[in-house]
Protein backbone atom coordinates (compact mmCIF):
# COMPACT_ATOMS: atom_id res chain seq x y z
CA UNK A 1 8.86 10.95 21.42
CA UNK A 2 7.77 14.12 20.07
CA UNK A 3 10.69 17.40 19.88
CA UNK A 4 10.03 20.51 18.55
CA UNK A 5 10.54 19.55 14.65
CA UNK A 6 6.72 17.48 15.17
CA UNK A 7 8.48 14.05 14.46
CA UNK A 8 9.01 10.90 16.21
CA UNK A 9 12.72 9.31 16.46
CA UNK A 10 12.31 5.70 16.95
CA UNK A 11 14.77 2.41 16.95
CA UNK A 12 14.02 -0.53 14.33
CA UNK A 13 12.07 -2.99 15.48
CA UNK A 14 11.26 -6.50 14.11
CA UNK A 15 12.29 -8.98 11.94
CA UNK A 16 13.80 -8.12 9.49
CA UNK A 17 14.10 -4.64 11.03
CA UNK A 18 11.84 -1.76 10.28
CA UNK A 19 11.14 1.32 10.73
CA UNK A 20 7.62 2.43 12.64
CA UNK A 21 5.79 5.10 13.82
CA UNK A 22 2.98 5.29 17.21
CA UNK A 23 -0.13 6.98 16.12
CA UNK A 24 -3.26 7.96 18.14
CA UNK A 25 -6.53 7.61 16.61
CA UNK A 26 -9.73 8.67 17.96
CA UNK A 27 -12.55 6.00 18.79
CA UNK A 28 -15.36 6.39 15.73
CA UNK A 29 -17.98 6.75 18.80
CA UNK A 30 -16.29 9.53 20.47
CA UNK A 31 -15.17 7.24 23.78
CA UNK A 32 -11.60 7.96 23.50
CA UNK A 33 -8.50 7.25 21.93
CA UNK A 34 -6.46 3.62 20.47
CA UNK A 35 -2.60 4.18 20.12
CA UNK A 36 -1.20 1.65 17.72
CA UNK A 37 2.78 1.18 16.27
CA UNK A 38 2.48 1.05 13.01
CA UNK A 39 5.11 -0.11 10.50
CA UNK A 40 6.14 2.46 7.85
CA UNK A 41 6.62 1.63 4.42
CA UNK A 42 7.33 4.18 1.69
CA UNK A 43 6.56 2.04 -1.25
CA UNK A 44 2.90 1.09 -0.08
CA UNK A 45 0.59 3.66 -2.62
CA UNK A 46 -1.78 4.27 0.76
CA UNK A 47 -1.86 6.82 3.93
CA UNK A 48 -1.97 3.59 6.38
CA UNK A 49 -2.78 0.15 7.29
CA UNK A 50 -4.71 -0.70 10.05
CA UNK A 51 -6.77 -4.24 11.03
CA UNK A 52 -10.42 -4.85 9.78
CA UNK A 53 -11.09 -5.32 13.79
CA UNK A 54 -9.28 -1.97 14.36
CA UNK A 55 -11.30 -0.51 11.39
CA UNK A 56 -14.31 -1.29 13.05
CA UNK A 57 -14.00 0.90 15.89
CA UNK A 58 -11.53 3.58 14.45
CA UNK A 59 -14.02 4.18 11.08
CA UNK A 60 -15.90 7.25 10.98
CA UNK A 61 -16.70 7.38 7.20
CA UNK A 62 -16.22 4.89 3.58
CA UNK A 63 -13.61 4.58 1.88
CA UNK A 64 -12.86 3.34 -1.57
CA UNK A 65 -12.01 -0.39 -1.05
CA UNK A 66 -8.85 -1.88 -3.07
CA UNK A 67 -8.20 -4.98 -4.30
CA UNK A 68 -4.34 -5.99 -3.40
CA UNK A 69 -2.33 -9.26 -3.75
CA UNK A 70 -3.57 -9.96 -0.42
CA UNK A 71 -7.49 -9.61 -1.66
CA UNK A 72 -9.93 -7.07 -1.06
CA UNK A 73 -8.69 -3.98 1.18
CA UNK A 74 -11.64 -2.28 3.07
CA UNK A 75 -11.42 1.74 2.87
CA UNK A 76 -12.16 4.29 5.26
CA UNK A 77 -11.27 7.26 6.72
CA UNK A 78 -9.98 7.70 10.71
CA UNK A 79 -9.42 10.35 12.58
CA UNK A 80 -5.33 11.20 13.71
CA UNK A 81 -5.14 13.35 17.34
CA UNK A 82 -2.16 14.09 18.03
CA UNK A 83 -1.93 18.18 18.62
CA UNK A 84 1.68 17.25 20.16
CA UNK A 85 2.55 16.41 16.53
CA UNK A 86 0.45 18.63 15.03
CA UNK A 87 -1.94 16.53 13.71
CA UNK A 88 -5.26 16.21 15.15
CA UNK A 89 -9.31 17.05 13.85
């Protein structure tokens, strides 16, 4: 829901409620795009989190790994197009 400032306005969702954002990321072999909802949280030290099965398509180059509470974090880097937002390769 893109308007001319290049953000999205979107209702809670969840659980306790959150707030979230949709993001398009281009396919790692060049076949096309994966939109994905992604929750948004402010305090979380990294760009994103995405799935190790979504990583697997989405990942076009390493990343540093981290280890979390959760255990290890793979790295890597994805690419974002969305021109409408202004983001894109």
């Amino acid at each position: 829901m893109p308007n001319g400032n290049h953000e999205q306005r979107n209702p809670y969702k969840g659980q306790p409620s959150q707030p979230w954002v949709k993001v398009r990321f281009e396919k790692a072999a060049g076949t096309g795009n994966v939109e994905k909802e992604l929750a948004v949280d402010t305090g979380d030290p990294r760009e994103a989190r995405i799935s190790s099965e979504n990583m697997k398509i989405l990942k076009v180059a390493d990343g540093p790994n981290v280890q979390t509470n959760f255990g290890l974090a793979e790295g890597g880097w994805v690419c974002i197009n969305m021109p409408e937002m202004g983001l894109e390769k």
